[in-house]
PDB file of N, CA and C in Angstrom:
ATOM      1  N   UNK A   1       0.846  -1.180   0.000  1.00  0.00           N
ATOM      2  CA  UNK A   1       0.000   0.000   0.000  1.00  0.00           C
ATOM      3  C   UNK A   1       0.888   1.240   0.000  1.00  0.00           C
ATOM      4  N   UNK A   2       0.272   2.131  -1.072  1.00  0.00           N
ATOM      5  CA  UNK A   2       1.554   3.759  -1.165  1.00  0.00           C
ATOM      6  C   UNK A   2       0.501   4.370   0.210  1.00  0.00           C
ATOM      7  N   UNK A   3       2.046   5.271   0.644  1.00  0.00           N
ATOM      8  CA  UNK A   3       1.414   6.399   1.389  1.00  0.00           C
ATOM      9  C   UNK A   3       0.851   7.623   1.519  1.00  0.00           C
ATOM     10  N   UNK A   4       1.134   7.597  -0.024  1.00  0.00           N
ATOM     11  CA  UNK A   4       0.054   8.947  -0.650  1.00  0.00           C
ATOM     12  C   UNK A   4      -1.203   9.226  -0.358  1.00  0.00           C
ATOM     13  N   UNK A   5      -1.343   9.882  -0.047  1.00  0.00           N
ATOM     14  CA  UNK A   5      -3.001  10.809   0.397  1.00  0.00           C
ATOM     15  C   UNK A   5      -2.958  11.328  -0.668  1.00  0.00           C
ATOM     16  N   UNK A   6      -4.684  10.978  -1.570  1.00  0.00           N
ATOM     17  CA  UNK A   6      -5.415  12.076  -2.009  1.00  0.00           C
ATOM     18  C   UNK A   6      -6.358  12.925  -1.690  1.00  0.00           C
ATOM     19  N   UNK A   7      -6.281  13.859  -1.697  1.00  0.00           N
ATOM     20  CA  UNK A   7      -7.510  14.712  -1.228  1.00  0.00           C
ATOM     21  C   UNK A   7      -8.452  14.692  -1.945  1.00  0.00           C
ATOM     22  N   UNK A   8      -9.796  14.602  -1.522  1.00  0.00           N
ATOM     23  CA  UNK A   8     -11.267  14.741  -2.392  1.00  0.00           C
ATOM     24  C   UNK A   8     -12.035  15.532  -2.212  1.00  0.00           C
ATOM     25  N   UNK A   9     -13.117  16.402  -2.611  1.00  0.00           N
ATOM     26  CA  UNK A   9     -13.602  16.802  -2.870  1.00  0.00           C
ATOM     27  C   UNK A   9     -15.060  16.642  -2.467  1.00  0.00           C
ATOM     28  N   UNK A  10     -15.589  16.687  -1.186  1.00  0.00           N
ATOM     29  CA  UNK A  10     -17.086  16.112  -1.337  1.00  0.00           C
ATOM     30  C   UNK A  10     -18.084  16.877  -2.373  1.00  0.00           C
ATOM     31  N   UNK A  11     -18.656  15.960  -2.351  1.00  0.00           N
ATOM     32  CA  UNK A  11     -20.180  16.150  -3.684  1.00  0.00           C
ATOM     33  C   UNK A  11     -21.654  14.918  -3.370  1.00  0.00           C
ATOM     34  N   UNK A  12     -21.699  15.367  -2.038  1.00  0.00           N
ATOM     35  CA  UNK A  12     -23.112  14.515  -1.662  1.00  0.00           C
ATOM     36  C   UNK A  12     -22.768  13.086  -1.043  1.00  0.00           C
ATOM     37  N   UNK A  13     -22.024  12.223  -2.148  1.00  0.00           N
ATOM     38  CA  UNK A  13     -21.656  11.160  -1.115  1.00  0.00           C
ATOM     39  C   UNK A  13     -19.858  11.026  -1.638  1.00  0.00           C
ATOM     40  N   UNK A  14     -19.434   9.766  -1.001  1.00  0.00           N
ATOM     41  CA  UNK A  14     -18.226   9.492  -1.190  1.00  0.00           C
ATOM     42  C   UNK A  14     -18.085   7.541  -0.965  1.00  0.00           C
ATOM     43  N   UNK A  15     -18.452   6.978  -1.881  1.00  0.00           N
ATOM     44  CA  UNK A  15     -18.521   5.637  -2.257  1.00  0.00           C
ATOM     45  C   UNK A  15     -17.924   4.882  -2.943  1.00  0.00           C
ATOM     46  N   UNK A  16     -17.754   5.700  -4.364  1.00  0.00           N
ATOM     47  CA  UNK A  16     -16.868   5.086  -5.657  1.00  0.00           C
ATOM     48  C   UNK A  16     -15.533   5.546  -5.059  1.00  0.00           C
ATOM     49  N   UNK A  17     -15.001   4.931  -5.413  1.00  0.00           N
ATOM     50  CA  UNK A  17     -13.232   5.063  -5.876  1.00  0.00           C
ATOM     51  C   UNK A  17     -13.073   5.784  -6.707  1.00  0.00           C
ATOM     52  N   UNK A  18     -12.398   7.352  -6.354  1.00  0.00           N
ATOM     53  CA  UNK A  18     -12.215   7.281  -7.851  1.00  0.00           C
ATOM     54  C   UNK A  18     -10.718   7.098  -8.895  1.00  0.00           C
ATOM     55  N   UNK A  19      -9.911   6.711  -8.070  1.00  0.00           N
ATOM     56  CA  UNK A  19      -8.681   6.208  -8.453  1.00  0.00           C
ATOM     57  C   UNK A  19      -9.203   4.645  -9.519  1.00  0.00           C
ATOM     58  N   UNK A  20     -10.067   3.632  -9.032  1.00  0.00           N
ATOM     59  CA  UNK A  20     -10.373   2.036  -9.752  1.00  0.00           C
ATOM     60  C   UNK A  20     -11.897   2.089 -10.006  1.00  0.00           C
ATOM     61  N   UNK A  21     -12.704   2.822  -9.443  1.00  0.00           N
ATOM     62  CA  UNK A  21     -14.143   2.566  -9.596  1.00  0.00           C
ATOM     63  C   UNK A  21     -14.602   1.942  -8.610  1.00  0.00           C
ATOM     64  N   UNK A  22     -14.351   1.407  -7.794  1.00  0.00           N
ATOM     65  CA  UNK A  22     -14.395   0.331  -7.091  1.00  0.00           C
ATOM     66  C   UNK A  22     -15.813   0.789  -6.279  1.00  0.00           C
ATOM     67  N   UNK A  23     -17.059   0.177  -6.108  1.00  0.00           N
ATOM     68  CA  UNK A  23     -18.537   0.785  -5.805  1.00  0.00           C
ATOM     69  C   UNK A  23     -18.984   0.612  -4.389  1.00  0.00           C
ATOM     70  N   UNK A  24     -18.229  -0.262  -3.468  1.00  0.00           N
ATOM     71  CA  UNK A  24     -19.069  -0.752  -2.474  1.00  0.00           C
ATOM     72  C   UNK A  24     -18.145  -0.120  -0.946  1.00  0.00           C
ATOM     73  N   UNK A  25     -17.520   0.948  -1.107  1.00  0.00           N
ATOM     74  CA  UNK A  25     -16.992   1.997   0.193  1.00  0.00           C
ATOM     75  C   UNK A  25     -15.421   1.791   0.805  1.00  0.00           C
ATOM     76  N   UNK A  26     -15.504   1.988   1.411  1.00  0.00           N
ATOM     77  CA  UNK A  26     -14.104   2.251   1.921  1.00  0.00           C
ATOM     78  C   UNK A  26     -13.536   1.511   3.468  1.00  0.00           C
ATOM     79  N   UNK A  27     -12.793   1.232   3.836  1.00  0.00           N
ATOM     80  CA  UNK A  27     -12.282   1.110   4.859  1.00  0.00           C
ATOM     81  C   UNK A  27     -11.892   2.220   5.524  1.00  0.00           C
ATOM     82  N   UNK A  28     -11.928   2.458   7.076  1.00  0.00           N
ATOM     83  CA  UNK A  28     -11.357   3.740   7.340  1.00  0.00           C
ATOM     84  C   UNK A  28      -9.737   3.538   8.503  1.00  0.00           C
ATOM     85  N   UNK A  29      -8.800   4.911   8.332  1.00  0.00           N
ATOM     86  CA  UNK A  29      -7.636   4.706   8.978  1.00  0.00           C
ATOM     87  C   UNK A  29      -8.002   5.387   9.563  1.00  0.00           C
ATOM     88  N   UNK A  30      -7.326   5.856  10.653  1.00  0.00           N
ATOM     89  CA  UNK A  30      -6.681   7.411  11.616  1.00  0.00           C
ATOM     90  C   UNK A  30      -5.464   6.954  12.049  1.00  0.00           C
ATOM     91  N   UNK A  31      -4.841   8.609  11.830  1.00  0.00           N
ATOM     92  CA  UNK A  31      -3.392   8.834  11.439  1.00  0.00           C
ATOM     93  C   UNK A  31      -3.559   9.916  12.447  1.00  0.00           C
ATOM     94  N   UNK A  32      -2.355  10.567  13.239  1.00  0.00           N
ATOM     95  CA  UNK A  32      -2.197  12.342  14.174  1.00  0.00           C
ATOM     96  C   UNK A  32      -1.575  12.298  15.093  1.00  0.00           C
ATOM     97  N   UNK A  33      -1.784  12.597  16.008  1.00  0.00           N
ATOM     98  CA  UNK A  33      -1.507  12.914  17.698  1.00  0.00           C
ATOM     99  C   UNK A  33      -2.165  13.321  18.871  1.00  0.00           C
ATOM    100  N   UNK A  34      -1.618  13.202  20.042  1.00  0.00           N
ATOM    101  CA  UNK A  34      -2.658  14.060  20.859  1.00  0.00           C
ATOM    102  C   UNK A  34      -3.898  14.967  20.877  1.00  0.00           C
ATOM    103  N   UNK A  35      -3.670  16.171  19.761  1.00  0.00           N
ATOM    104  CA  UNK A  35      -4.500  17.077  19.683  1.00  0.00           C
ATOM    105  C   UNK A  35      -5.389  16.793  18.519  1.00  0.00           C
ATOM    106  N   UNK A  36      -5.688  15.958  17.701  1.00  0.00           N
ATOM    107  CA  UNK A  36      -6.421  15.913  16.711  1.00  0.00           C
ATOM    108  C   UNK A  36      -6.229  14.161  16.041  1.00  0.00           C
ATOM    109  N   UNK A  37      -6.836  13.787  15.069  1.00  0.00           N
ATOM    110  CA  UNK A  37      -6.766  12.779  14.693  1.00  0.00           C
ATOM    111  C   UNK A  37      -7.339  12.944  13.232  1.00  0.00           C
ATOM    112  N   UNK A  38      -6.133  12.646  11.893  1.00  0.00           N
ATOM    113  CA  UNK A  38      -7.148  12.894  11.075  1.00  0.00           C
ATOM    114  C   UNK A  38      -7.973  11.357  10.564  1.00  0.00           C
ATOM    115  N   UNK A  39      -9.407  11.418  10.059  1.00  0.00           N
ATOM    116  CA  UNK A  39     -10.169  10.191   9.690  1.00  0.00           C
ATOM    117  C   UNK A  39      -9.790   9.846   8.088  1.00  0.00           C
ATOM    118  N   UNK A  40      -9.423   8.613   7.814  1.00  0.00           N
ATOM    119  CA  UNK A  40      -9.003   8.648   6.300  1.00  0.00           C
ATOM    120  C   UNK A  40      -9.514   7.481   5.815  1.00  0.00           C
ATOM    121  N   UNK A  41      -9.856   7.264   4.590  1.00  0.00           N
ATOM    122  CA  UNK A  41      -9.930   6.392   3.896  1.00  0.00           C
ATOM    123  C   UNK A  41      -9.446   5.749   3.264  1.00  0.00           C
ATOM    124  N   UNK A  42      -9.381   4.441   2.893  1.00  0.00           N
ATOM    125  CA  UNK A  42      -8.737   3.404   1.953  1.00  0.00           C
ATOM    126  C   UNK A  42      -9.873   2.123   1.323  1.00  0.00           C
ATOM    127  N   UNK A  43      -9.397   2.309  -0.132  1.00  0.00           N
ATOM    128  CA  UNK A  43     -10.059   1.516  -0.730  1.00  0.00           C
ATOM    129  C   UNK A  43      -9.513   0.215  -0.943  1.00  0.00           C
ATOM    130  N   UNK A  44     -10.344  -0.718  -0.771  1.00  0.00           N
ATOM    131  CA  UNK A  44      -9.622  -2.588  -0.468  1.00  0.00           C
ATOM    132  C   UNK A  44      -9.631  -2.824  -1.753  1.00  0.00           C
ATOM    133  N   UNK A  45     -10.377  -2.207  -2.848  1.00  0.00           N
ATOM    134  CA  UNK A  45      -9.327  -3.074  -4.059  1.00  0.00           C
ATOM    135  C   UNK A  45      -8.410  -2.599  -4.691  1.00  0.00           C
ATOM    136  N   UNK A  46      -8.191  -1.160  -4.998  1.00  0.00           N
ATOM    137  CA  UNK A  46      -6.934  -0.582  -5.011  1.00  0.00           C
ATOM    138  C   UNK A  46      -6.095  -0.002  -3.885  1.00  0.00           C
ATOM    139  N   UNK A  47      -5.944   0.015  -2.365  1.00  0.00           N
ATOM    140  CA  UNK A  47      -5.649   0.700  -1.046  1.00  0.00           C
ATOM    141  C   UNK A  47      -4.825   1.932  -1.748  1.00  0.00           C
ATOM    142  N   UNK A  48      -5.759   2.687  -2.626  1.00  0.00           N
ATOM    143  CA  UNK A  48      -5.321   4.663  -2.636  1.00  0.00           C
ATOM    144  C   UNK A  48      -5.857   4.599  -0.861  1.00  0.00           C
ATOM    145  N   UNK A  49      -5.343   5.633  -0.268  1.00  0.00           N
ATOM    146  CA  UNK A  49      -5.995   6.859   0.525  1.00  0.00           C
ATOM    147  C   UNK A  49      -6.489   7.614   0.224  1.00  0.00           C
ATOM    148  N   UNK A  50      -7.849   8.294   0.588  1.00  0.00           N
ATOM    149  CA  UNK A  50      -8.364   9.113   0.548  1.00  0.00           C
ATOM    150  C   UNK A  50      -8.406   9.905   1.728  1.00  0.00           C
ATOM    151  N   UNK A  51      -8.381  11.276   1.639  1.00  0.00           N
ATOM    152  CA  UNK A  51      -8.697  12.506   2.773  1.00  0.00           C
ATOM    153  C   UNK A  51      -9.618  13.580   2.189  1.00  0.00           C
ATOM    154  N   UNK A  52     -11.052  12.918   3.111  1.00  0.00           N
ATOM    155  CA  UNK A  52     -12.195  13.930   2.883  1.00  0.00           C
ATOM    156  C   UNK A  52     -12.348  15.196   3.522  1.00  0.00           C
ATOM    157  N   UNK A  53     -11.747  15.375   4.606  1.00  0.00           N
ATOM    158  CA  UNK A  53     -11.207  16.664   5.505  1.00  0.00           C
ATOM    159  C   UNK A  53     -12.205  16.264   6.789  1.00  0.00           C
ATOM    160  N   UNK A  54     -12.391  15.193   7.373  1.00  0.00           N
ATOM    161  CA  UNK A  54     -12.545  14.662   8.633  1.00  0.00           C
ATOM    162  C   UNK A  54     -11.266  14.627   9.631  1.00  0.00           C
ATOM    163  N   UNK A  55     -11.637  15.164  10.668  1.00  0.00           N
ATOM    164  CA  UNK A  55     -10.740  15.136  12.129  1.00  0.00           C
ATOM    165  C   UNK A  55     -11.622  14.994  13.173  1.00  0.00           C
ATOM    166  N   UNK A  56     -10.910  14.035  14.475  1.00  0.00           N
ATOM    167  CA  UNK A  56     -12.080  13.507  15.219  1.00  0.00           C
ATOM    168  C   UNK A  56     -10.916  14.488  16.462  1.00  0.00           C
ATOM    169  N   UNK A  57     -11.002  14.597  17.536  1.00  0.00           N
ATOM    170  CA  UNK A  57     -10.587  15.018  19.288  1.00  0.00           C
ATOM    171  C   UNK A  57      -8.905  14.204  19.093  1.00  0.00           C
ATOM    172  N   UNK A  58      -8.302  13.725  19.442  1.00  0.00           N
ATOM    173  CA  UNK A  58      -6.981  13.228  19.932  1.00  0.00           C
ATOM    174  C   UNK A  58      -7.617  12.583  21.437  1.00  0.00           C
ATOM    175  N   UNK A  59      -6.958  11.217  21.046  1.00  0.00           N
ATOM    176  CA  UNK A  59      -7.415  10.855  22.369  1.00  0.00           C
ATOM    177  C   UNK A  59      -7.570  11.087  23.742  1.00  0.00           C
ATOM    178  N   UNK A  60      -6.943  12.280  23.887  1.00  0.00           N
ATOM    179  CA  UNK A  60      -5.994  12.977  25.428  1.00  0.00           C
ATOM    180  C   UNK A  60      -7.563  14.517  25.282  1.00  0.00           C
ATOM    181  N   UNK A  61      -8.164  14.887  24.278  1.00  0.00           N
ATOM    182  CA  UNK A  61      -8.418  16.145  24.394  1.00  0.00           C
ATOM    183  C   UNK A  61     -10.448  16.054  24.641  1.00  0.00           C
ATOM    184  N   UNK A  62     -10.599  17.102  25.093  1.00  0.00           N
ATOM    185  CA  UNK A  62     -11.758  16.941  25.818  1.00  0.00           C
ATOM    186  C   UNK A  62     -12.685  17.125  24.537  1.00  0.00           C
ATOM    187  N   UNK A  63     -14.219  16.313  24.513  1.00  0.00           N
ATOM    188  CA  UNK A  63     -14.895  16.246  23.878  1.00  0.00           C
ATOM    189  C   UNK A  63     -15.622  17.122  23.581  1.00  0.00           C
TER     190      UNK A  63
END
């Protein structure tokens, strides 16, 4: 698997691949530190990354 992040673009949903086509969603990573965590995606039949611009708390930081 490359470690390239692509960035996307939302437009209503985010399902297809658009690196292979691939139709049926994504797997998700998180990658960061303390203060933030970003949420990312990867697709299981080609594993691109995707970054929709999701960030969740860092495990240490208050909700």
């Amino acid at each position: 698997m490359t470690d390239t992040i692509t960035t996307v673009e939302m437009d209503g949903e985010f399902r297809i691949c658009p690196a292979c086509g691939y139709e049926d969603g994504f797997h998700s990573m998180f990658r960061g530190g303390p203060a933030r965590l970003q949420w990312l995606f990867i697709c299981p039949a080609c594993h691109q990354i995707f970054d929709i611009g999701l960030t969740v708390p860092g495990p240490g930081m208050d909700r």
